[in-house]
Protein backbone atom coordinates (compact mmCIF):
# COMPACT_ATOMS: atom_id res chain seq x y z
CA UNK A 1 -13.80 -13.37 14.39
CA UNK A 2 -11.09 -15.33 15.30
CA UNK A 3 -7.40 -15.98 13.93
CA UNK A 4 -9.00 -19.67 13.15
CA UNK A 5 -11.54 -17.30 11.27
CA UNK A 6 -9.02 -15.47 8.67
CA UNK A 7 -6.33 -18.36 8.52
CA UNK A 8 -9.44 -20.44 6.91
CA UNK A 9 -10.50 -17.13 4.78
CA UNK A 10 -6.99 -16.95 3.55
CA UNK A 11 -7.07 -20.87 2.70
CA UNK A 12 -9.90 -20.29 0.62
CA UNK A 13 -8.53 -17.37 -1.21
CA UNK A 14 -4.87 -19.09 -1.64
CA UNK A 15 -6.72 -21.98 -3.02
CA UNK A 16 -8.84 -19.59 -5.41
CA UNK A 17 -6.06 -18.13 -6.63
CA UNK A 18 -4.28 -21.33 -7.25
CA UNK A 19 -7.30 -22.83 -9.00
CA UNK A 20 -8.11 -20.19 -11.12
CA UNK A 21 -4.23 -18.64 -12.34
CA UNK A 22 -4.67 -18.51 -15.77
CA UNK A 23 -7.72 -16.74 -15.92
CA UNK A 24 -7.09 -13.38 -15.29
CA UNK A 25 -11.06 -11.86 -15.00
CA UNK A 26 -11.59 -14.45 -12.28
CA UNK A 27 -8.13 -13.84 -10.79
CA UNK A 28 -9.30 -10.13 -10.79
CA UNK A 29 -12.72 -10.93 -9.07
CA UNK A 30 -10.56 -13.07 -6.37
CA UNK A 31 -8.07 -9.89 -5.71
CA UNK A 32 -10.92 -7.71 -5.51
CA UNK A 33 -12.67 -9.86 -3.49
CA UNK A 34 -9.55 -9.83 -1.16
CA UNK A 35 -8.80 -6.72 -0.69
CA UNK A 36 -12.79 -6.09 0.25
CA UNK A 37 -12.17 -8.69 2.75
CA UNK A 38 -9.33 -7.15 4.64
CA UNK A 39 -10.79 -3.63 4.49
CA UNK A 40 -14.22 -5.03 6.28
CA UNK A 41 -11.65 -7.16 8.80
CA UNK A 42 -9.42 -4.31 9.62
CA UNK A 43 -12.69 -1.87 10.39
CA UNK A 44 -13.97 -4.81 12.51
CA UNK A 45 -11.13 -5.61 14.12
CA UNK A 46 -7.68 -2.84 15.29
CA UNK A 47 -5.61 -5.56 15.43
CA UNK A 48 -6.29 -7.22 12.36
CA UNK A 49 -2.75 -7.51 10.36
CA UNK A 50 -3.04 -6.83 6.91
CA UNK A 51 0.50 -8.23 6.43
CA UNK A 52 0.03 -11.34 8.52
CA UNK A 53 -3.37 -11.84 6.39
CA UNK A 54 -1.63 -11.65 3.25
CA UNK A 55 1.10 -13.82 4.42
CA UNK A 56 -1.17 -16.54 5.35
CA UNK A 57 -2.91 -16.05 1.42
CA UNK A 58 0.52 -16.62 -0.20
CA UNK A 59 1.25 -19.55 2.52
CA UNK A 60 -1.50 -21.42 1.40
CA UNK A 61 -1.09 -20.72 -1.97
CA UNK A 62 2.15 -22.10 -1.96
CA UNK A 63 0.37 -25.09 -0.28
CA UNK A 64 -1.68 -25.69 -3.05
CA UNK A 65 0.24 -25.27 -5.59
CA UNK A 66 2.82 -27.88 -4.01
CA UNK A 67 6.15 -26.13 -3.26
């Protein structure tokens, strides 16, 4: 995969996340559904960044939400 790849991965989360915050059982799902992510990314790739990942989630978050 490419960094094109996980930037639009993490857009889709952020704007999961944003869509659903007041629903904690789907906010759950989301997180879980995260963190599977990034495991399976990190085995496929060594120089997947878990941090840089999770950056770009709260970036586009952020986006979505407006700030």
């Amino acid at each position: 995969m490419t960094r094109k790849d996980y930037d639009t991965i993490a857009a889709c989360i952020g704007a999961a996340h944003k869509a659903n915050n007041h629903d904690e059982s789907v906010i759950k799902g989301i997180r879980d559904l995260q963190h599977r992510l990034e495991l399976e990314f990190s085995l496929d790739n060594p120089k997947f960044s878990l941090d840089k990942f999770r950056l770009r989630v709260q970036y586009w978050y952020k986006i979505h939400v407006g700030y």
